[in-house]
C-alpha atoms as a PDB file:
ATOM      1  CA  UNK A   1     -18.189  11.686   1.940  1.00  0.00           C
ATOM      2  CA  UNK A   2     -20.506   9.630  -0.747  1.00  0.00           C
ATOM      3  CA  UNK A   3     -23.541  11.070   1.026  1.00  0.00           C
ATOM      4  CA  UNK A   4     -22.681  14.392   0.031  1.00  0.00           C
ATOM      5  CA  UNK A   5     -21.781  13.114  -3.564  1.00  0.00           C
ATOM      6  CA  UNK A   6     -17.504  12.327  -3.535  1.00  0.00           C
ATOM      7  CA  UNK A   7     -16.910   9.028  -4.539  1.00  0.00           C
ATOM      8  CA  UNK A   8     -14.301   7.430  -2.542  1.00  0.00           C
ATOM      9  CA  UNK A   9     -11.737   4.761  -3.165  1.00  0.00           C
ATOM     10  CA  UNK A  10     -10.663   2.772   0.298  1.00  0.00           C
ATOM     11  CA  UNK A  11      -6.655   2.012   0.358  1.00  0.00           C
ATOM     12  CA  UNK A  12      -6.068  -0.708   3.083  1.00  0.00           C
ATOM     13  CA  UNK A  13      -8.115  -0.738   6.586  1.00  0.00           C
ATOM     14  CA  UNK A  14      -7.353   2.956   7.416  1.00  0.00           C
ATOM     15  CA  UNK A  15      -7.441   5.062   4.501  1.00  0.00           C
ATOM     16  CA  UNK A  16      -9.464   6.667   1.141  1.00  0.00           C
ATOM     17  CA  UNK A  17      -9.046   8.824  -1.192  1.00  0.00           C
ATOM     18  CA  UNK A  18     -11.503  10.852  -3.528  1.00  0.00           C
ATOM     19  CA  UNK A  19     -12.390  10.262  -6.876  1.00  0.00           C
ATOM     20  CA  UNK A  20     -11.662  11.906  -9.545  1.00  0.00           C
ATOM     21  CA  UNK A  21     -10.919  15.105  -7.405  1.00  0.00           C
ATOM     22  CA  UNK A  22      -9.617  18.234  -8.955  1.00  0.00           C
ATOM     23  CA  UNK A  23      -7.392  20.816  -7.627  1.00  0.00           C
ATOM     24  CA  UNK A  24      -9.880  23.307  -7.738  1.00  0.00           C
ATOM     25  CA  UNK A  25     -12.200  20.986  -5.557  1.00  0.00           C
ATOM     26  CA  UNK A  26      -9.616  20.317  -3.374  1.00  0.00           C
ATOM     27  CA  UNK A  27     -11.137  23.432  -1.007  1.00  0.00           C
ATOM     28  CA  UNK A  28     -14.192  22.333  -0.885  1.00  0.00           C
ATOM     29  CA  UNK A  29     -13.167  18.093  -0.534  1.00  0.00           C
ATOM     30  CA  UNK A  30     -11.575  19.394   2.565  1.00  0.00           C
ATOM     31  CA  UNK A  31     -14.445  21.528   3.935  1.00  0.00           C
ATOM     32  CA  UNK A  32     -16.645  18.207   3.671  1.00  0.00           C
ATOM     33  CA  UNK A  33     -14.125  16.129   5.258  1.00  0.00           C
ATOM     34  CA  UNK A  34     -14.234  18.286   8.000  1.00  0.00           C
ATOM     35  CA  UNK A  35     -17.861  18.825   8.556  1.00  0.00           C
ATOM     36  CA  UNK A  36     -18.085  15.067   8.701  1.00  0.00           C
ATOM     37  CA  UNK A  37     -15.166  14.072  10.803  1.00  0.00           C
ATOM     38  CA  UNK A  38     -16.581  16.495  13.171  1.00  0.00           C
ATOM     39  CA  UNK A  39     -19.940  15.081  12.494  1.00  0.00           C
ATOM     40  CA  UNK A  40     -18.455  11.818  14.237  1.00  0.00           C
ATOM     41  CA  UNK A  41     -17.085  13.889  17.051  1.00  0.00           C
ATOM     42  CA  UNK A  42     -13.744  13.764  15.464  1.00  0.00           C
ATOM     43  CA  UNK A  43     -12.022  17.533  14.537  1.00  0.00           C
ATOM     44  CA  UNK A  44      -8.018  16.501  14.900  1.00  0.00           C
ATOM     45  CA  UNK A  45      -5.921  17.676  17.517  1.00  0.00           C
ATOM     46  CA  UNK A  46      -5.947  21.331  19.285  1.00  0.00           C
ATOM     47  CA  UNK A  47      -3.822  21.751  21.768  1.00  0.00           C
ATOM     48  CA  UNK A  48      -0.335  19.891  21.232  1.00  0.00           C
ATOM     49  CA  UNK A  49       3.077  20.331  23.028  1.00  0.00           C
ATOM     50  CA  UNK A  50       5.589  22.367  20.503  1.00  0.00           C
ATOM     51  CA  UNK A  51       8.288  20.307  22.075  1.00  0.00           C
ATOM     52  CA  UNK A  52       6.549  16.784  21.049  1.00  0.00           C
ATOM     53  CA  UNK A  53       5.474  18.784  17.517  1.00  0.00           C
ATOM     54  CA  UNK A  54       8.925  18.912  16.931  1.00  0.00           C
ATOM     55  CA  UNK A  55      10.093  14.945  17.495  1.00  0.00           C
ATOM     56  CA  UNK A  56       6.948  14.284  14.721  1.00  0.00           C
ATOM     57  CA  UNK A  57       8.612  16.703  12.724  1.00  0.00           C
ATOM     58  CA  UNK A  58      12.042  14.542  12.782  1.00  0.00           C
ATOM     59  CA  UNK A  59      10.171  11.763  12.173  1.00  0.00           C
ATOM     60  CA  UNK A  60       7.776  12.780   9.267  1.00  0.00           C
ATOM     61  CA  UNK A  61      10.976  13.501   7.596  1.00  0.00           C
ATOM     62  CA  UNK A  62      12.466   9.945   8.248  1.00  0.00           C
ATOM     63  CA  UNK A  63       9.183   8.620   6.907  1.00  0.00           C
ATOM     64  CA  UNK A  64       9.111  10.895   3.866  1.00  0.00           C
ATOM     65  CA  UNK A  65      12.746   9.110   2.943  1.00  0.00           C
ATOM     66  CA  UNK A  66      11.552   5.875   3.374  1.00  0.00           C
ATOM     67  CA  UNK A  67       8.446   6.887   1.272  1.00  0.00           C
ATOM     68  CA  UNK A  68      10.714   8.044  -1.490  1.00  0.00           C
ATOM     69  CA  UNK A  69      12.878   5.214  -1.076  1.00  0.00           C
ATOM     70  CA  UNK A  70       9.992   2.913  -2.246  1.00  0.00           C
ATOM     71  CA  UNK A  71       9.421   4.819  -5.274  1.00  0.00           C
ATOM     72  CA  UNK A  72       6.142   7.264  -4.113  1.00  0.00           C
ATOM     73  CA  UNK A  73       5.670  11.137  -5.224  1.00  0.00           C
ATOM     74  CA  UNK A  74       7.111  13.218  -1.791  1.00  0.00           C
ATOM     75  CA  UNK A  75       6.297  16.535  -1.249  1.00  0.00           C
ATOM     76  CA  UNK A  76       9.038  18.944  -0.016  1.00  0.00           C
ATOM     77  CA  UNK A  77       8.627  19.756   3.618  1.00  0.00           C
ATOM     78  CA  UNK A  78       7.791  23.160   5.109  1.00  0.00           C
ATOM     79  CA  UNK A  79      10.292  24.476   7.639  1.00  0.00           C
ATOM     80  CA  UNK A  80      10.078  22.836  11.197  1.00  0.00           C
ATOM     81  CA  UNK A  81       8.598  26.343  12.271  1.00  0.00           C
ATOM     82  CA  UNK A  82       5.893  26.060   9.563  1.00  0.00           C
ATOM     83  CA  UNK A  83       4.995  22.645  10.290  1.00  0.00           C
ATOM     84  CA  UNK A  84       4.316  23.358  13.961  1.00  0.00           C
ATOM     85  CA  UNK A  85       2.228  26.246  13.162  1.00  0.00           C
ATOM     86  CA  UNK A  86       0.313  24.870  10.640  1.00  0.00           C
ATOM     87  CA  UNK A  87      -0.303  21.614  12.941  1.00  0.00           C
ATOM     88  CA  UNK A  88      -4.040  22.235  13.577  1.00  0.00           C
ATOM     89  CA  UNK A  89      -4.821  23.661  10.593  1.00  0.00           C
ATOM     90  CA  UNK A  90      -6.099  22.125   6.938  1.00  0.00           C
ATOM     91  CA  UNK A  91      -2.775  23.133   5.693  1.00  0.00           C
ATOM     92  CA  UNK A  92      -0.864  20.668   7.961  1.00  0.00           C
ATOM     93  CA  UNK A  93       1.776  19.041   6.080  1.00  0.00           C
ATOM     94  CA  UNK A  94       2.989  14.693   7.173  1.00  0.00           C
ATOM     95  CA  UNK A  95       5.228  12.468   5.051  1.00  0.00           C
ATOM     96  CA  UNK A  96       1.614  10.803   3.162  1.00  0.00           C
ATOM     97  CA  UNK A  97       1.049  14.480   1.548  1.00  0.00           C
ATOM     98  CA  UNK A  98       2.809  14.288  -1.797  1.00  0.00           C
ATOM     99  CA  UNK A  99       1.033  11.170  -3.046  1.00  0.00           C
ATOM    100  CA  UNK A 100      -2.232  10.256  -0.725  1.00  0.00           C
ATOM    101  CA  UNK A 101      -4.820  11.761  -3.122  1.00  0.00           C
ATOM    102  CA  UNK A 102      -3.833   9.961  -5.835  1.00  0.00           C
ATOM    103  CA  UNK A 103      -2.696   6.797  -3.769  1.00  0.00           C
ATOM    104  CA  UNK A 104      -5.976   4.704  -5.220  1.00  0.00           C
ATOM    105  CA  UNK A 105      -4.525   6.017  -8.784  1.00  0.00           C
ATOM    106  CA  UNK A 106      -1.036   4.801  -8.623  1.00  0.00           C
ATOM    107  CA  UNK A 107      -2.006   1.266  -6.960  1.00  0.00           C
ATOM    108  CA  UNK A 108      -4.367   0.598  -9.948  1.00  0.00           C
ATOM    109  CA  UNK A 109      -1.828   1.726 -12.569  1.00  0.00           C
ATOM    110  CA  UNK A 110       1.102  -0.145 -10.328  1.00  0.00           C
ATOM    111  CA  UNK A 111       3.247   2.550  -9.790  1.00  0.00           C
ATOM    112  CA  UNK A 112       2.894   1.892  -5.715  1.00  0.00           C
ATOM    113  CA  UNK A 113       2.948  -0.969  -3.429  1.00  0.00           C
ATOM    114  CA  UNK A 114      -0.106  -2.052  -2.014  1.00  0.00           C
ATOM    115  CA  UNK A 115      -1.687   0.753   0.827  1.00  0.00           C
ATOM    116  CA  UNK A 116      -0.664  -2.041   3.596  1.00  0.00           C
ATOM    117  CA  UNK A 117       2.416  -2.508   2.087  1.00  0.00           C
ATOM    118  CA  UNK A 118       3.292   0.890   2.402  1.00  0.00           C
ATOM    119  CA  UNK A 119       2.042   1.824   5.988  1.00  0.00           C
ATOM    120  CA  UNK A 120       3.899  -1.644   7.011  1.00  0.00           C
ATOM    121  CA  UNK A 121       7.345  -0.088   5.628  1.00  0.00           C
ATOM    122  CA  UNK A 122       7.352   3.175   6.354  1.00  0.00           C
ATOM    123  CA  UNK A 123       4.266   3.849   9.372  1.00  0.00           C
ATOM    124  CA  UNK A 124       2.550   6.972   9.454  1.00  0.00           C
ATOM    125  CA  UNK A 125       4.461   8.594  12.900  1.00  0.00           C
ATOM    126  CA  UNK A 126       1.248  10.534  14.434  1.00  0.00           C
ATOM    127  CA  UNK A 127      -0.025   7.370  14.944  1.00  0.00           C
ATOM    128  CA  UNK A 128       2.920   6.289  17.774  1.00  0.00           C
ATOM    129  CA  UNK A 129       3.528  10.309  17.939  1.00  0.00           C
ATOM    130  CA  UNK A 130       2.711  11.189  21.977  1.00  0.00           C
ATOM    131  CA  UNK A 131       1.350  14.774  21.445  1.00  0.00           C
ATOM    132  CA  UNK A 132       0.252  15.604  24.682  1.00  0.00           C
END
């Protein structure tokens, strides 16, 4: 991301956020993202099981309550339908979505826990999720 001029800010071992990122660069953020997590051979999953899309979805919600429970911005969840159609795409919605761009943000001011703090409390699901 730096190489093609976004600053980044790392939270914890597994995630970063952009700096100083506007909503009306928020398009074109994502496009880079993309280009270089498929750069790395990385592109996110394509073919998942509806049925296993579906457990995620009951547990993104359970995360997103234990995200608001510790005092984090949540986003209001699509429908299950939505969320299983929009899986693969950019617009794929998780528990993370309502605060992770401005994670770096809210640590420094202290509004949030630390980032390990966080994933230690309430883990991000598609990481134990078995999509297959």
């Amino acid at each position: 991301m730096e190489e093609n001029g976004w600053p980044v800010a790392v939270s914890g071992k597994e995630s970063f956020s952009v700096v100083g990122e506007t909503e009306e660069q928020r398009p074109l953020v994502a496009e880079v993202y993309r280009t270089c997590s498929e750069s790395t051979g990385w592109s996110g999953p394509t073919d998942v099981d509806p049925r296993a899309l579906a457990q995620l979805y009951s547990y993104e919600l359970a995360t997103r309550d234990c995200l608001s429970g510790l005092g984090l911005p949540v986003d209001t969840p699509p429908s299950k339908e939505t969320f299983i159609e929009q899986f693969t795409t950019s617009d794929r919605w998780d528990a993370y979505s309502g605060f992770i761009d401005d994670f770096a943000e809210l640590e420094e001011q202290g509004k949030a826990p630390s980032w390990d703090e966080v994933t230690t409390a309430c883990p991000p699901p598609i990481r134990y999720a078995d999509l297959g």
